[in-house]
C-alpha atoms as a PDB file:
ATOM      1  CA  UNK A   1      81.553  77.757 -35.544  1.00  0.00           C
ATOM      2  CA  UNK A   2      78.120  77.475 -34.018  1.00  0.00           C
ATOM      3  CA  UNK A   3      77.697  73.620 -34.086  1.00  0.00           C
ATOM      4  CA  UNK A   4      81.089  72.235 -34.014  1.00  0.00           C
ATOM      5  CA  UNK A   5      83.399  69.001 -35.197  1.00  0.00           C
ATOM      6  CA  UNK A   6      82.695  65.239 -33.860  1.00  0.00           C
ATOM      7  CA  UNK A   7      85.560  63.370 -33.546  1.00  0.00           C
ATOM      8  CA  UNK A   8      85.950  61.257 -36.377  1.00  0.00           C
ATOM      9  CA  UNK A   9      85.905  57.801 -35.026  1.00  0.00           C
ATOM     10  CA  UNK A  10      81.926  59.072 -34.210  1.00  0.00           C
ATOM     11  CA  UNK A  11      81.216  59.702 -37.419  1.00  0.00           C
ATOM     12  CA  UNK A  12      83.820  58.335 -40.118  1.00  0.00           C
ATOM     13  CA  UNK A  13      84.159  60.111 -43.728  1.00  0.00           C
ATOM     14  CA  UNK A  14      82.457  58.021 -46.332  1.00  0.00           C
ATOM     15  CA  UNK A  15      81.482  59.400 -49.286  1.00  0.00           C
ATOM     16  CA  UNK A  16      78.292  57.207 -49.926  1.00  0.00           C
ATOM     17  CA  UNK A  17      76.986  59.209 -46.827  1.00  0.00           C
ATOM     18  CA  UNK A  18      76.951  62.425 -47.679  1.00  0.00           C
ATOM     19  CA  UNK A  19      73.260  62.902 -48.182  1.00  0.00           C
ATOM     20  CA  UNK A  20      72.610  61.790 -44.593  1.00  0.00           C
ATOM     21  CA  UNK A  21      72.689  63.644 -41.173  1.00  0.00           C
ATOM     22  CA  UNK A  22      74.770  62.596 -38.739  1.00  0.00           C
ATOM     23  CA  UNK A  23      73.488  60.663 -35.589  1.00  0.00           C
ATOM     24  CA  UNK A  24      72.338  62.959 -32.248  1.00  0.00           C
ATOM     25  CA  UNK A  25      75.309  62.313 -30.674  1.00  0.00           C
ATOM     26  CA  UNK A  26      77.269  63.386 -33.162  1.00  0.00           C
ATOM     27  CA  UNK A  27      75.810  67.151 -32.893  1.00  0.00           C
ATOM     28  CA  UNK A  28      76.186  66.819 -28.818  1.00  0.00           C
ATOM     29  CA  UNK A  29      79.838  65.400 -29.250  1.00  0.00           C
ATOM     30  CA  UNK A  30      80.315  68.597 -32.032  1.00  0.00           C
ATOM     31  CA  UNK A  31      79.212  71.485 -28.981  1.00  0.00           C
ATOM     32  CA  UNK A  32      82.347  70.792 -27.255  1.00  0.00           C
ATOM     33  CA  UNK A  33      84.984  71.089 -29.922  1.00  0.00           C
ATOM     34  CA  UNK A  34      84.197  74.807 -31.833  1.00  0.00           C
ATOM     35  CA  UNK A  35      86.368  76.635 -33.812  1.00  0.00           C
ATOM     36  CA  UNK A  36      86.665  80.211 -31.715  1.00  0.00           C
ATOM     37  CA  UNK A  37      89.507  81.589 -33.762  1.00  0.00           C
ATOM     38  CA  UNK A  38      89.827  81.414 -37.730  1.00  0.00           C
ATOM     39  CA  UNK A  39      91.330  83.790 -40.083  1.00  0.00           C
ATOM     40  CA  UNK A  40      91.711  83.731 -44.110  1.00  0.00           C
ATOM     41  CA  UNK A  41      95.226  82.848 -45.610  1.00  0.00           C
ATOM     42  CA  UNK A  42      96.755  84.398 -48.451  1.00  0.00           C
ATOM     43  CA  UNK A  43      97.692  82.293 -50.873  1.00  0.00           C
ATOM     44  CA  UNK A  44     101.493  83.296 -51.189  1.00  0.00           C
ATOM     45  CA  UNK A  45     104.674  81.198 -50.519  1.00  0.00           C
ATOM     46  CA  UNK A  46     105.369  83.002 -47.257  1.00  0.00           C
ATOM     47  CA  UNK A  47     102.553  82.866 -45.887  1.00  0.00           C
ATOM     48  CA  UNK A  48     101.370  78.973 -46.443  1.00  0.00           C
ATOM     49  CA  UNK A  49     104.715  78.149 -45.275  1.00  0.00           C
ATOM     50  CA  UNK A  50     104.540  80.835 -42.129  1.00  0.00           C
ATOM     51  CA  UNK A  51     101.211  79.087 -40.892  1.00  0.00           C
ATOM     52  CA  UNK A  52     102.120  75.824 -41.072  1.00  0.00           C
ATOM     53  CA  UNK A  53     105.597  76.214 -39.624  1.00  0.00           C
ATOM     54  CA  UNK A  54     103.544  77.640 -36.687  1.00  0.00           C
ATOM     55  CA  UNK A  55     101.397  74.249 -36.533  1.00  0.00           C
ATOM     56  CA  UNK A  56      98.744  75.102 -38.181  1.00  0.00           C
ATOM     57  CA  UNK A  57      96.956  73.357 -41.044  1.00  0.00           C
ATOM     58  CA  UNK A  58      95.452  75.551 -43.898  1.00  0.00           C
ATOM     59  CA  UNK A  59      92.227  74.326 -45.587  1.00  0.00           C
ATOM     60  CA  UNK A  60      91.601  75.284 -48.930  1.00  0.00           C
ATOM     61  CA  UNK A  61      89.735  74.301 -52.187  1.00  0.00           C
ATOM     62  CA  UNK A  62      91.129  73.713 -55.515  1.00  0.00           C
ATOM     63  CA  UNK A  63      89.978  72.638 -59.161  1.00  0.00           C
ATOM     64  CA  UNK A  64      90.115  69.217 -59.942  1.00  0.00           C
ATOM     65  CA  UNK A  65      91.289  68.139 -63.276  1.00  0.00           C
ATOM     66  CA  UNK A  66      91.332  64.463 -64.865  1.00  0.00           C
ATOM     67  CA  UNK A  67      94.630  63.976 -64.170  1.00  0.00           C
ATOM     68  CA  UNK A  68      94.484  64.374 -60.094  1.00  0.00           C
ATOM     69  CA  UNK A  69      91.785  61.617 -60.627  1.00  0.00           C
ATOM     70  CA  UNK A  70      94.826  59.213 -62.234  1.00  0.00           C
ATOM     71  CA  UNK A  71      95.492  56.093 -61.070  1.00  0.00           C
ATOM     72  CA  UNK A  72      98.766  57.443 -60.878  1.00  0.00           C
ATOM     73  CA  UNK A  73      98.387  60.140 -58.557  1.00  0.00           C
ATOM     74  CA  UNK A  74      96.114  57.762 -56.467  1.00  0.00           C
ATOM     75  CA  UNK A  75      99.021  55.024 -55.868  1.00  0.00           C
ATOM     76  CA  UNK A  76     102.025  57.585 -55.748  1.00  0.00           C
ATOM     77  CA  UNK A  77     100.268  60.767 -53.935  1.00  0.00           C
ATOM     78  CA  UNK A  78     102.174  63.035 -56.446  1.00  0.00           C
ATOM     79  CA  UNK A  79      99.925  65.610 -57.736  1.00  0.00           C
ATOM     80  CA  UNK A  80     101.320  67.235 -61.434  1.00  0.00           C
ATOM     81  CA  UNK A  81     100.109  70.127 -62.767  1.00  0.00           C
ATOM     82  CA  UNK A  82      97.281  70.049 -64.990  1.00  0.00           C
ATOM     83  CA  UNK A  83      97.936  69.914 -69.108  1.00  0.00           C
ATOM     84  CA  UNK A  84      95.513  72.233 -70.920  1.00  0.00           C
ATOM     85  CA  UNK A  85      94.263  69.780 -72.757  1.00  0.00           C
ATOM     86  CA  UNK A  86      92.548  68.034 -69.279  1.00  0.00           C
ATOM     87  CA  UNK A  87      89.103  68.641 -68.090  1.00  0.00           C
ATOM     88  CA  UNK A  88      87.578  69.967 -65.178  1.00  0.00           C
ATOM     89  CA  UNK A  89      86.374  67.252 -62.981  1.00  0.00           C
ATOM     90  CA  UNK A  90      84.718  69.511 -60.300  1.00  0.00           C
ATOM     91  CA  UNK A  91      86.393  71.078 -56.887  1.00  0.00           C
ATOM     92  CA  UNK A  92      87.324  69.688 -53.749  1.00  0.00           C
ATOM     93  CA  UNK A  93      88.495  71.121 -50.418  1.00  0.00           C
ATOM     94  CA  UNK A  94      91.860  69.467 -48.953  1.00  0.00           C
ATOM     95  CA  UNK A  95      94.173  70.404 -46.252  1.00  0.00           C
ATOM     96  CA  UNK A  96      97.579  72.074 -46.574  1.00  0.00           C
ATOM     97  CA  UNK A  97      99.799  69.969 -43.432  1.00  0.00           C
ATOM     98  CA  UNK A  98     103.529  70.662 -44.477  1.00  0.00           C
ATOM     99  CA  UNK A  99     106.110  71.810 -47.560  1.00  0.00           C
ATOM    100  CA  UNK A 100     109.235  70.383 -49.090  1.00  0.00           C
ATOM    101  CA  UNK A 101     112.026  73.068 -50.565  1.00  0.00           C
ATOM    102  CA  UNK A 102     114.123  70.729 -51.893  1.00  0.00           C
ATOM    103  CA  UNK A 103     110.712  68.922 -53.749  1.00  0.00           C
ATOM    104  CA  UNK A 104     108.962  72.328 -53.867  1.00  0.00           C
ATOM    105  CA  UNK A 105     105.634  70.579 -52.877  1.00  0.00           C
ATOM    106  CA  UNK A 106     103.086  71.604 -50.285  1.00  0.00           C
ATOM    107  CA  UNK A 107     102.475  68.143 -48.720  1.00  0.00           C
ATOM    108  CA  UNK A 108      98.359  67.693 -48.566  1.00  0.00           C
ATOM    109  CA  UNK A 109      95.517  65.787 -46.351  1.00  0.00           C
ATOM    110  CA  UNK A 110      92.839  64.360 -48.312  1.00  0.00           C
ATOM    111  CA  UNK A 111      89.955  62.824 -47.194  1.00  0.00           C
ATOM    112  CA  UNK A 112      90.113  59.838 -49.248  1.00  0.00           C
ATOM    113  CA  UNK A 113      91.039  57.196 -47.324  1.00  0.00           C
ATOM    114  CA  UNK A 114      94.471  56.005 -46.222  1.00  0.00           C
ATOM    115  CA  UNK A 115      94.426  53.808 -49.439  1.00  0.00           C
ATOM    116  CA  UNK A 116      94.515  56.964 -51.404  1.00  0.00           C
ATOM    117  CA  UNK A 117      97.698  58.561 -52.822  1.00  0.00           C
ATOM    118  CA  UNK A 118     100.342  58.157 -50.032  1.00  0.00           C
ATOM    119  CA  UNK A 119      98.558  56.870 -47.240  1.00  0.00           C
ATOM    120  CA  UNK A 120      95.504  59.576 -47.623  1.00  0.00           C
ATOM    121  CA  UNK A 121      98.281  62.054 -48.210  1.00  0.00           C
ATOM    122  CA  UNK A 122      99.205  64.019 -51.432  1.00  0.00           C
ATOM    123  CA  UNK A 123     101.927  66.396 -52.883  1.00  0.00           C
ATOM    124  CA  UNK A 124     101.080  69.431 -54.746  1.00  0.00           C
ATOM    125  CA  UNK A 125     103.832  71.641 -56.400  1.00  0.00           C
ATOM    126  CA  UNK A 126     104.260  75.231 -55.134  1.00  0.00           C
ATOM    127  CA  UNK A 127     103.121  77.256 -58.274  1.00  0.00           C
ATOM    128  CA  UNK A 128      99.534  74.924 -58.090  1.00  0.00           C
ATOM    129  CA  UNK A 129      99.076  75.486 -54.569  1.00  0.00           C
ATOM    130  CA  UNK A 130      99.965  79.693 -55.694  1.00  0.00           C
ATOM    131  CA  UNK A 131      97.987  79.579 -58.456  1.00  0.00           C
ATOM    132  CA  UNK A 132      94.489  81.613 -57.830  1.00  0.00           C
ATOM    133  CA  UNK A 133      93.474  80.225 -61.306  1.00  0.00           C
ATOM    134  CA  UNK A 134      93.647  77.110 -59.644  1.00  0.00           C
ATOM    135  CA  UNK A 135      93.195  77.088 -55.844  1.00  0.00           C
ATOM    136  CA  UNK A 136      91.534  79.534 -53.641  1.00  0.00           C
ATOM    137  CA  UNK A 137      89.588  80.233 -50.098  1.00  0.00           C
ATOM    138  CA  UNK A 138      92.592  79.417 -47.759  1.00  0.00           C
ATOM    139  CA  UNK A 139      91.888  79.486 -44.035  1.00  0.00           C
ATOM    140  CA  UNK A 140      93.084  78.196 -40.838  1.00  0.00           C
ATOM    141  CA  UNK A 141      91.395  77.334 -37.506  1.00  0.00           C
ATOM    142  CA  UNK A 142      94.181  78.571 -35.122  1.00  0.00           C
ATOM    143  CA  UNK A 143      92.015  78.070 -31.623  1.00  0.00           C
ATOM    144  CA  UNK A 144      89.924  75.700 -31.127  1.00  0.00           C
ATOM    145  CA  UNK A 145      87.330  75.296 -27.869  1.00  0.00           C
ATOM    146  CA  UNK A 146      87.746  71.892 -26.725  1.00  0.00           C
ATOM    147  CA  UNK A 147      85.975  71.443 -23.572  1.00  0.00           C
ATOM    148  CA  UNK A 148      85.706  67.521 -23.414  1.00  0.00           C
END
């Protein structure tokens, strides 16, 4: 909220990079574009799918198991839920950007590339996306104070 968000053609996301600070201009570019309204989502059906049908994008973080690593999952985008048998990978944060009732998937903006999944995007079912074992710390920037 304090420093801001470059634009991303400033200061691409590359994974190699994420030990090093971003150029000067990137933290003058970042002053004019500050979050200055933000509020925690709850992680329910109604009210993912009441943000976003509102136009507005809900970050969250999730565990990552083997199988969302999958060369599967990274051609198709489709995200299953994870066996019991799988391991923990880590966590990641992603971004929630539309839903599906007839799929009953939450349709999801990584930040792997466009060569990732389907074209950077991903589809989670529902009950992951619901699942606090699973996924947590939803939010959404609903103003933002862009004074380019």
């Amino acid at each position: 909220n304090k420093i801001g968000v470059c634009p991303e053609t400033l200061w691409p996301y590359d994974i190699s990079q994420f030990t090093i600070k971003p150029k000067y201009e990137c933290y003058e570019m970042a002053k004019h574009h500050r979050s200055i309204q933000y509020k925690r989502v709850l992680p329910t059906l109604e009210q993912l799918k009441s943000g976003l049908s509102n136009g507005f994008p809900i970050v969250f973080g999730f565990i990552v198991y083997q199988s969302f690593e999958s060369e599967e999952t990274a051609k198709t985008g489709i995200v299953k839920m994870p066996e019991q048998s799988e391991k923990v990978l880590g966590g990641h944060a992603v971004t929630l950007v539309g839903y599906d009732d007839t799929k009953g998937t939450f349709k999801v903006r990584n930040s792997w590339s466009a060569k990732w999944g389907d074209k950077g995007y991903c589809y989670f079912p529902y009950d992951y996306i619901t699942d606090s074992n699973l996924c947590s710390d939803f939010w959404t920037v609903q103003k933002i104070n862009d004074d380019e």
